[in-house]
Protein backbone atom coordinates (compact mmCIF):
# COMPACT_ATOMS: atom_id res chain seq x y z
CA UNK A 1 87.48 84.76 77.00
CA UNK A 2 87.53 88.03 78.79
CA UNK A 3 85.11 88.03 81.96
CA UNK A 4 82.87 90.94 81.97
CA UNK A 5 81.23 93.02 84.71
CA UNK A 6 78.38 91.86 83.23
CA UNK A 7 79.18 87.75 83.45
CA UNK A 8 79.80 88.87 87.16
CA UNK A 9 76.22 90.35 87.44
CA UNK A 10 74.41 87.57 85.45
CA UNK A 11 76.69 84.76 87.64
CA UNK A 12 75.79 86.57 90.95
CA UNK A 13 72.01 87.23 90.28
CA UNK A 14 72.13 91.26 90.79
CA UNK A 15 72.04 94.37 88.00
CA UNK A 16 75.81 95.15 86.93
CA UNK A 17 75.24 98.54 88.71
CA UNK A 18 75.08 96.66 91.90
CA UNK A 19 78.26 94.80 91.04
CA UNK A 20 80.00 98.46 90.39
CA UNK A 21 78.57 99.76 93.83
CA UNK A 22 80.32 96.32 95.59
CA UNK A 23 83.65 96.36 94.03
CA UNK A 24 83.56 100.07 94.05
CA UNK A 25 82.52 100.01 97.83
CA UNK A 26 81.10 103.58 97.39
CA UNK A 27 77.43 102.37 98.21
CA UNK A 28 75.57 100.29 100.98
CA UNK A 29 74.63 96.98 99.51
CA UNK A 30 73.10 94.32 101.98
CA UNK A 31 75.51 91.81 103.24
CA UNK A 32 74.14 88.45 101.46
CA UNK A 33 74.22 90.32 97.93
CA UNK A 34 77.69 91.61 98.79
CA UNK A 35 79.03 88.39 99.38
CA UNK A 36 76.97 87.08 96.84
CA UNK A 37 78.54 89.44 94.44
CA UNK A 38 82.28 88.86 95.86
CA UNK A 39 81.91 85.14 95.36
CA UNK A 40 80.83 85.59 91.78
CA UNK A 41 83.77 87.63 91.43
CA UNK A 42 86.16 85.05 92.85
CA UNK A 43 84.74 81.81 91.05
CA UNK A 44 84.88 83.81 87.29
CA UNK A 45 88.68 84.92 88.47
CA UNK A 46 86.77 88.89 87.17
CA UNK A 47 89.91 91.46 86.70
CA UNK A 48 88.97 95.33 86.73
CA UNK A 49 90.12 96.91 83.58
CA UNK A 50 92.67 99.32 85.09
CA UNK A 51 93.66 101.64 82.58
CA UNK A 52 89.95 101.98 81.77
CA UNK A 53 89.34 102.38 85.32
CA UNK A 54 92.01 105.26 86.04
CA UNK A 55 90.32 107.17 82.86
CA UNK A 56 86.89 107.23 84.35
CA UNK A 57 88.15 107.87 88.07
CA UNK A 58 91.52 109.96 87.44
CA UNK A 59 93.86 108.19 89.20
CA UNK A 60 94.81 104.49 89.49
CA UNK A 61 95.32 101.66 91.78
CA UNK A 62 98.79 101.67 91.79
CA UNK A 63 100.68 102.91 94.83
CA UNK A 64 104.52 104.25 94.61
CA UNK A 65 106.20 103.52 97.55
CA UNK A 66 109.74 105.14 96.88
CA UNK A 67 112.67 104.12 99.16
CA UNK A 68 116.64 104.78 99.17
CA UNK A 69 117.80 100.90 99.10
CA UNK A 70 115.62 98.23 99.15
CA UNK A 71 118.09 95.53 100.04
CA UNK A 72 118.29 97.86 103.39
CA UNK A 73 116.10 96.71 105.96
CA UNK A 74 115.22 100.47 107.20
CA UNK A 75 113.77 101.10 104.27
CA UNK A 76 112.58 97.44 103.58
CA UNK A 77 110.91 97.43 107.20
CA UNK A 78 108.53 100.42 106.09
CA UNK A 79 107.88 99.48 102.72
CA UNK A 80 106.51 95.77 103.45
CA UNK A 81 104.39 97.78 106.23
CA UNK A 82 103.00 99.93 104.01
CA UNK A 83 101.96 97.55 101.53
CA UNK A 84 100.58 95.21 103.64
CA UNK A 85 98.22 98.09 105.16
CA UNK A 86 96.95 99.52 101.91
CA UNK A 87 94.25 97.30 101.78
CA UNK A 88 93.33 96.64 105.33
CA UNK A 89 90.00 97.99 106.81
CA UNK A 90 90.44 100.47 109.94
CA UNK A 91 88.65 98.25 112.12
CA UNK A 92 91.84 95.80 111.24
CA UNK A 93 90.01 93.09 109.73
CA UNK A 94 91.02 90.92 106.35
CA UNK A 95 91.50 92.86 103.35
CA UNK A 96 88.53 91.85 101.26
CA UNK A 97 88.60 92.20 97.27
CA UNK A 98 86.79 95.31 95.74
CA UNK A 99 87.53 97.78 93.08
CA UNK A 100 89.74 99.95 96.00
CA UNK A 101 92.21 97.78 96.25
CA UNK A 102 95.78 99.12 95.65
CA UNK A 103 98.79 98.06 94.21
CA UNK A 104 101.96 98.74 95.13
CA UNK A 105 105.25 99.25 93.35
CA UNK A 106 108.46 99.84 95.39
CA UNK A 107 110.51 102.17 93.73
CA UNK A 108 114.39 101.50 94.19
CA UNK A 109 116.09 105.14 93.82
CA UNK A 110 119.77 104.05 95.10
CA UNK A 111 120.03 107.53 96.92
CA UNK A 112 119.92 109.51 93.46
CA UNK A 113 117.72 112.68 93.01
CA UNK A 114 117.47 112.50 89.30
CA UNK A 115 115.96 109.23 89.78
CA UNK A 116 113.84 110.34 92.30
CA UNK A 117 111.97 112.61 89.78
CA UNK A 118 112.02 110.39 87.45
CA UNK A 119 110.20 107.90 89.34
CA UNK A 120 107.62 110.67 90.77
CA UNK A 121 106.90 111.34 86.78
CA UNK A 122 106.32 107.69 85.95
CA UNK A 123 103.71 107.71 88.72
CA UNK A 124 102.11 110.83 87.59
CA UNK A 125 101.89 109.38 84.32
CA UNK A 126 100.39 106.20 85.81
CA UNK A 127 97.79 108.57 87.58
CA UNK A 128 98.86 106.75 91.11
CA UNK A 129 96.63 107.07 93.78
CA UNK A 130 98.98 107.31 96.35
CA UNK A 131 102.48 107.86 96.78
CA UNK A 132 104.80 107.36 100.01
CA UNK A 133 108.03 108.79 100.35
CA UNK A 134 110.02 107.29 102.53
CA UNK A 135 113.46 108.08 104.29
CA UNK A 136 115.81 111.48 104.55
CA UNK A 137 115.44 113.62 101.99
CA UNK A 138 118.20 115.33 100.00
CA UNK A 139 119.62 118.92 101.22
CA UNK A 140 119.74 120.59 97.53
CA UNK A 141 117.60 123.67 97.41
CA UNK A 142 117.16 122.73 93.65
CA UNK A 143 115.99 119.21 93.79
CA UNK A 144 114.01 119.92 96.23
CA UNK A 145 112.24 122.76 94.43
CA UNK A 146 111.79 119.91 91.70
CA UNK A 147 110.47 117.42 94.45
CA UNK A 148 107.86 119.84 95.71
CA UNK A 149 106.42 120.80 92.35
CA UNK A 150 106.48 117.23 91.11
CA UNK A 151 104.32 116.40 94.23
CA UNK A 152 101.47 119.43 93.63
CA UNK A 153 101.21 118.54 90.44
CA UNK A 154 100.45 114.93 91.75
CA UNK A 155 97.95 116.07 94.24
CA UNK A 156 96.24 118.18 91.98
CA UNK A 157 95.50 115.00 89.94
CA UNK A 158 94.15 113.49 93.06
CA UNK A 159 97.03 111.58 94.21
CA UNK A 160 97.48 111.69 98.42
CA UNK A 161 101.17 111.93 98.88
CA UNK A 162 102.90 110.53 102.40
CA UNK A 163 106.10 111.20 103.56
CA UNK A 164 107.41 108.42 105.68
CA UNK A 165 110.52 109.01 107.96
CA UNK A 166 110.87 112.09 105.97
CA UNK A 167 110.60 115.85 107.56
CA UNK A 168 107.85 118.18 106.23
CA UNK A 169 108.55 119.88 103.27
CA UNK A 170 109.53 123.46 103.46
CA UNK A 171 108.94 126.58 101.52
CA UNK A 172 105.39 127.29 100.09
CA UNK A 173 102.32 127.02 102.10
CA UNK A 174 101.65 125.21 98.34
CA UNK A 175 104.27 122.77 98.53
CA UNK A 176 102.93 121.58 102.28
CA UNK A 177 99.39 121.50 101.32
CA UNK A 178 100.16 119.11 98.52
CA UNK A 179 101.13 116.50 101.32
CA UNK A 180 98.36 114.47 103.34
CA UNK A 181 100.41 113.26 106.14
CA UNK A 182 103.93 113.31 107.55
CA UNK A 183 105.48 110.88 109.60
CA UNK A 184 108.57 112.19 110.77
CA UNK A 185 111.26 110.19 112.97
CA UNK A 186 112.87 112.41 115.98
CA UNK A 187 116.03 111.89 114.80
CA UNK A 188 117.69 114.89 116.28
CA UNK A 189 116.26 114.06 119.89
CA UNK A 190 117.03 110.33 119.73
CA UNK A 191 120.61 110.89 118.83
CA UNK A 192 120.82 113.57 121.67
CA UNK A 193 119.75 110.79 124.15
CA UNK A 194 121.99 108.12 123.10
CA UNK A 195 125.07 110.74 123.28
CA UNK A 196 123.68 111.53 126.92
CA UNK A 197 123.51 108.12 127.78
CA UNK A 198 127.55 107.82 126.46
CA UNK A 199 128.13 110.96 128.58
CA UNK A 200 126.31 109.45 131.76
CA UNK A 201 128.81 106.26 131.51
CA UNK A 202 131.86 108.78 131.62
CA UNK A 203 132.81 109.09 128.04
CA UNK A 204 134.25 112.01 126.51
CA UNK A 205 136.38 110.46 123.87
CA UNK A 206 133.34 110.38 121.85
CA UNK A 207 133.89 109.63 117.87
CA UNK A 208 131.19 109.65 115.03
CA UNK A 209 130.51 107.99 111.87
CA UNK A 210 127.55 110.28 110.06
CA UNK A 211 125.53 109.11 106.79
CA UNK A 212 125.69 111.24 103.58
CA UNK A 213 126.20 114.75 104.66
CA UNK A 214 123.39 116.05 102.09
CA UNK A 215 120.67 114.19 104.03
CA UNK A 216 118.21 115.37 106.38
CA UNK A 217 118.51 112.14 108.49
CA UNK A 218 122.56 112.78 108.53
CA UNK A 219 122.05 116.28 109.61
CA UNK A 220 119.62 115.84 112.51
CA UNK A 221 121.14 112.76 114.11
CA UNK A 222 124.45 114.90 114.16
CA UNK A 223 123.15 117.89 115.50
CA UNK A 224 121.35 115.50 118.07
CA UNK A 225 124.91 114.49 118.91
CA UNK A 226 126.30 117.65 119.06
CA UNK A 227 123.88 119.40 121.18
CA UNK A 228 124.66 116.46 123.81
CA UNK A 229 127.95 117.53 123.93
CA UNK A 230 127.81 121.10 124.05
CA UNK A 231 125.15 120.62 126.75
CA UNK A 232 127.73 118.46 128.77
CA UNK A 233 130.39 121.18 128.32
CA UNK A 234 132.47 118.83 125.90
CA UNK A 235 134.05 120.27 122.77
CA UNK A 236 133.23 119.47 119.57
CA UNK A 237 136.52 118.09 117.82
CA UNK A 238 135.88 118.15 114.06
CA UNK A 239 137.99 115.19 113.84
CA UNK A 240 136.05 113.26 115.79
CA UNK A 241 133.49 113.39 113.09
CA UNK A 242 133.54 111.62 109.97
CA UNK A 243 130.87 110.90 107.02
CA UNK A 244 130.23 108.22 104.06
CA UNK A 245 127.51 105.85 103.07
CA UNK A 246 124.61 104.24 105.36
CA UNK A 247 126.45 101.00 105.18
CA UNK A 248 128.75 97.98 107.26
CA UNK A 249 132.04 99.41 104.52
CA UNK A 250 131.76 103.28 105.90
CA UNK A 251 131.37 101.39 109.35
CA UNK A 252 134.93 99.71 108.84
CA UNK A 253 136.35 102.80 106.85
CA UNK A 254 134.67 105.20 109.67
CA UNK A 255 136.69 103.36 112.79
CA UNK A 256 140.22 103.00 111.13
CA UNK A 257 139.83 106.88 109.79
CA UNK A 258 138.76 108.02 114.05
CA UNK A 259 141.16 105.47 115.71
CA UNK A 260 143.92 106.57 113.99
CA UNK A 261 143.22 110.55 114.84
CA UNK A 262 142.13 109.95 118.02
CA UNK A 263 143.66 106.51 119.35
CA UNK A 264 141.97 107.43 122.76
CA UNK A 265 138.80 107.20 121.95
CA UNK A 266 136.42 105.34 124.22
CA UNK A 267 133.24 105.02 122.25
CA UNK A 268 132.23 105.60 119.10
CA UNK A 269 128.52 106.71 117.83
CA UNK A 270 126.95 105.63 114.34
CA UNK A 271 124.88 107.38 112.59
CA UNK A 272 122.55 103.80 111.84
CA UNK A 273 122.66 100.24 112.76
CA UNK A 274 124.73 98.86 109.72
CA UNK A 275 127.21 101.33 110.15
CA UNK A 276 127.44 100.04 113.64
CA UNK A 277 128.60 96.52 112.73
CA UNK A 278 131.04 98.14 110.70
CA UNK A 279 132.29 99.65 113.61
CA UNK A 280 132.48 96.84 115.50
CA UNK A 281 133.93 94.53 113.08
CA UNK A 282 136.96 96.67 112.56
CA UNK A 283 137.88 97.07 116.89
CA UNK A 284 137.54 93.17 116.76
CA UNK A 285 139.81 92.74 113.96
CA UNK A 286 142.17 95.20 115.73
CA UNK A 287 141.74 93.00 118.86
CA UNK A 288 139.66 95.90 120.88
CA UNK A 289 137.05 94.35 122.83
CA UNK A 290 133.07 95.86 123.15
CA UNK A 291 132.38 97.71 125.71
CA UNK A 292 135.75 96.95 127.73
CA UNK A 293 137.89 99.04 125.36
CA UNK A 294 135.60 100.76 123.20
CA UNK A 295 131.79 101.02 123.30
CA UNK A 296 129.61 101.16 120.18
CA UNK A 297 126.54 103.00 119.40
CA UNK A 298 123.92 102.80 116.67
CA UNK A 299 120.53 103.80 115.62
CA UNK A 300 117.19 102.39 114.44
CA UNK A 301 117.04 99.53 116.24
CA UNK A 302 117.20 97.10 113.53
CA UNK A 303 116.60 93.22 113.37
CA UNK A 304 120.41 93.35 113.30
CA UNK A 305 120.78 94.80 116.50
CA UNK A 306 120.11 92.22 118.64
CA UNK A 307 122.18 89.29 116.64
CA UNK A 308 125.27 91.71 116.93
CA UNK A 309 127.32 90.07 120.13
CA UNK A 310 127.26 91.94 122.27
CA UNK A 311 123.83 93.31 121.26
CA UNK A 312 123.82 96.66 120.21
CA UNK A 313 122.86 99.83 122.14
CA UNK A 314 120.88 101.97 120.19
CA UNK A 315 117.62 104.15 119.30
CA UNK A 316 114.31 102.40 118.20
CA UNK A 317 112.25 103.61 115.65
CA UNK A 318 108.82 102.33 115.36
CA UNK A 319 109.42 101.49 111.44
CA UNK A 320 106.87 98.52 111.20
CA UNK A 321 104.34 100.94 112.75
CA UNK A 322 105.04 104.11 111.01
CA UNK A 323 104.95 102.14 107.28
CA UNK A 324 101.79 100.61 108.44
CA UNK A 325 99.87 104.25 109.46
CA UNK A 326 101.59 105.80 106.11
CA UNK A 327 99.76 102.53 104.23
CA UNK A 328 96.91 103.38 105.83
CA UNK A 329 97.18 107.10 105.52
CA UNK A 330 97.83 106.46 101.68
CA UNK A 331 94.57 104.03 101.57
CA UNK A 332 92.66 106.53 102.91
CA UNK A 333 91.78 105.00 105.74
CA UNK A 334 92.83 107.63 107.66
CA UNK A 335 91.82 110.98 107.64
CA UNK A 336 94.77 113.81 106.73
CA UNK A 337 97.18 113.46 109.62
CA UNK A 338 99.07 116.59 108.87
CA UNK A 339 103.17 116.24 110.75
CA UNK A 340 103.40 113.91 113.06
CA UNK A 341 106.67 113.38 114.89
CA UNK A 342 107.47 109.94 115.92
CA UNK A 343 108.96 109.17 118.90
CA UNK A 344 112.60 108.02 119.25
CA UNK A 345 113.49 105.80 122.07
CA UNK A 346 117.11 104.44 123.54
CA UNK A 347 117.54 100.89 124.16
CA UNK A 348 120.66 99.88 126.34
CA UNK A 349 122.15 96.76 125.56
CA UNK A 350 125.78 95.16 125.29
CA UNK A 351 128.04 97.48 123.45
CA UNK A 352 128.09 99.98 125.63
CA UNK A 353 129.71 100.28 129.06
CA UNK A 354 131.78 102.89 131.43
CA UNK A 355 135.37 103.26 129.92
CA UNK A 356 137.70 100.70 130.56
């Protein structure tokens, strides 16, 4: 038989009102009948009715956490942050069980717009109280249009919206107001450090494997890059520059394509960590050695990183840290944070060295 909020009341010795103030956590009750009321909860197993629930309050519990690739630890990283923050108190104590609790669903988009507004209409539909977006967005002035209008429409309904790793949105003052908080990486200024650091060791053979060109993260890591260079006074060779997908097989592809245009290179940059290992998997197979005859570069700083022999020089991201604040931020246990730029920081290990 279905527990009611009214077994709960009757079990726990209080009025069902002060049951709905406890689970609601909108009201001060005194600390015995809370607990009193939280244990009556727990021993009768009570479950909120949630569609019932997100009638009477207009949105949900449910929390759409949207990523690129889940199977990719950058995106995985934030994700299992930002759901295990969506129920923790600011003070950092235990989550404890009331009616605010959230869950969240990771949404698996596999890099494609349409299913990114596809997704973003489910949740409206599912009156979600909060959705993150996480990672680069995609350079289309038309899908982003669709983006920014899906996500008013979603804050109008009372949904707080997060972008995670993600730049601000452009265009209308509208389209930014719809967004409580922005995390977003320093991509550009992390990837012109790690090019510095390249220069500084006496490279100028410098080759680079770049993400999808239609994404923001692709775009400001290479600029990053490139403004390293030009600051250095070394040209930009086009050919030295070469793009596919955020993973170890564009990695591989990436090196054969730039050592066979440029069989002088010294060091080559990727665009992320996976793409790295790529990179370095192919100069072993073509019996190059790391850093002696060609150094390797990444970015994020990923669990990888360090496993990769040598360990692998490349820029941290705080991505445990920035899913946790945009779980928080999405909770509400924040106030609005606005943009916030998060810090991008070199790490020199192994797989780089001065030119052999």
């Amino acid at each position: 038989m279905t527990v009611t909020l009214a077994d709960v009341a009757a079990h726990a010795r209080v009025s069902p009102a002060t049951v709905s103030r406890v689970l609601n956590g909108n009201y001060p009750v005194a600390a015995a009948t809370r607990e009193r009321v939280l244990r009556a909860v727990s021993e009768l197993d009570y479950v909120v009715n949630g569609p019932a629930s997100a009638l009477a309050a207009a949105t949900s519990d449910l929390v759409g956490i949207l990523v690129n690739d889940i199977a990719d630890p950058f995106f995985g990283i934030m994700a299992g942050a930002a759901q295990a923050h969506l129920n923790a108190p600011a003070d950092g104590s235990a989550p404890v069980r009331t009616n605010a609790e959230r869950l969240a669903v990771v949404c698996n988009t596999g890099g494609s717009p349409a299913r990114e507004l596809t997704y973003l209409t489910l949740l409206q539909r599912q009156r979600a109280a909060a959705v993150i977006l996480t990672g680069g967005a995609i350079e289309d002035a038309e899908h982003s249009a669709a983006v920014a209008a899906k996500l008013a429409r979603l804050a109008e309904a009372g949904t707080r919206i997060v972008l995670c790793g993600r730049p601000a949105l452009g265009g209308a003052d509208s389209a930014s107001a719809s967004v409580h908080a922005t995390l977003s990486f320093d991509n550009r200024a992390g990837a012109r450090r790690l090019t510095e650091h390249l220069l500084a060791l006496g490279h100028t053979r410098i080759g680079y494997v770049a993400g999808p060109a239609e994404r923001t993260t692709t775009r400001h890591r290479l600029e990053g890059h490139r403004e390293a260079l030009a600051a250095a006074g070394v040209a930009d060779d086009p050919a030295l520059v070469v793009h596919g997908s955020y993973d170890r097989a564009t990695g591989r592809a990436g090196a054969r394509e730039l050592l066979a245009a440029a069989p002088d290179l010294t060091a080559v940059v990727a665009a992320n960590d996976t793409i790295a290992l790529g990179v370095c998997a192919e100069a072993r197979e073509r019996g190059l050695r790391i850093p002696q005859d060609l150094s390797v570069a990444g970015f994020d700083d990923l669990p990888s990183a360090t496993d990769a022999v040598p360990a692998l020089t490349t820029v941290r991201l705080p991505l445990y840290e920035a899913g946790a604040r945009a779980g928080a931020l999405a909770a509400g246990v924040h106030a609005a944070g606005g943009v916030e730029v998060v810090p991008a920081e070199v790490v020199v290990r192994g797989s780089t060295g001065v030119p052999g």
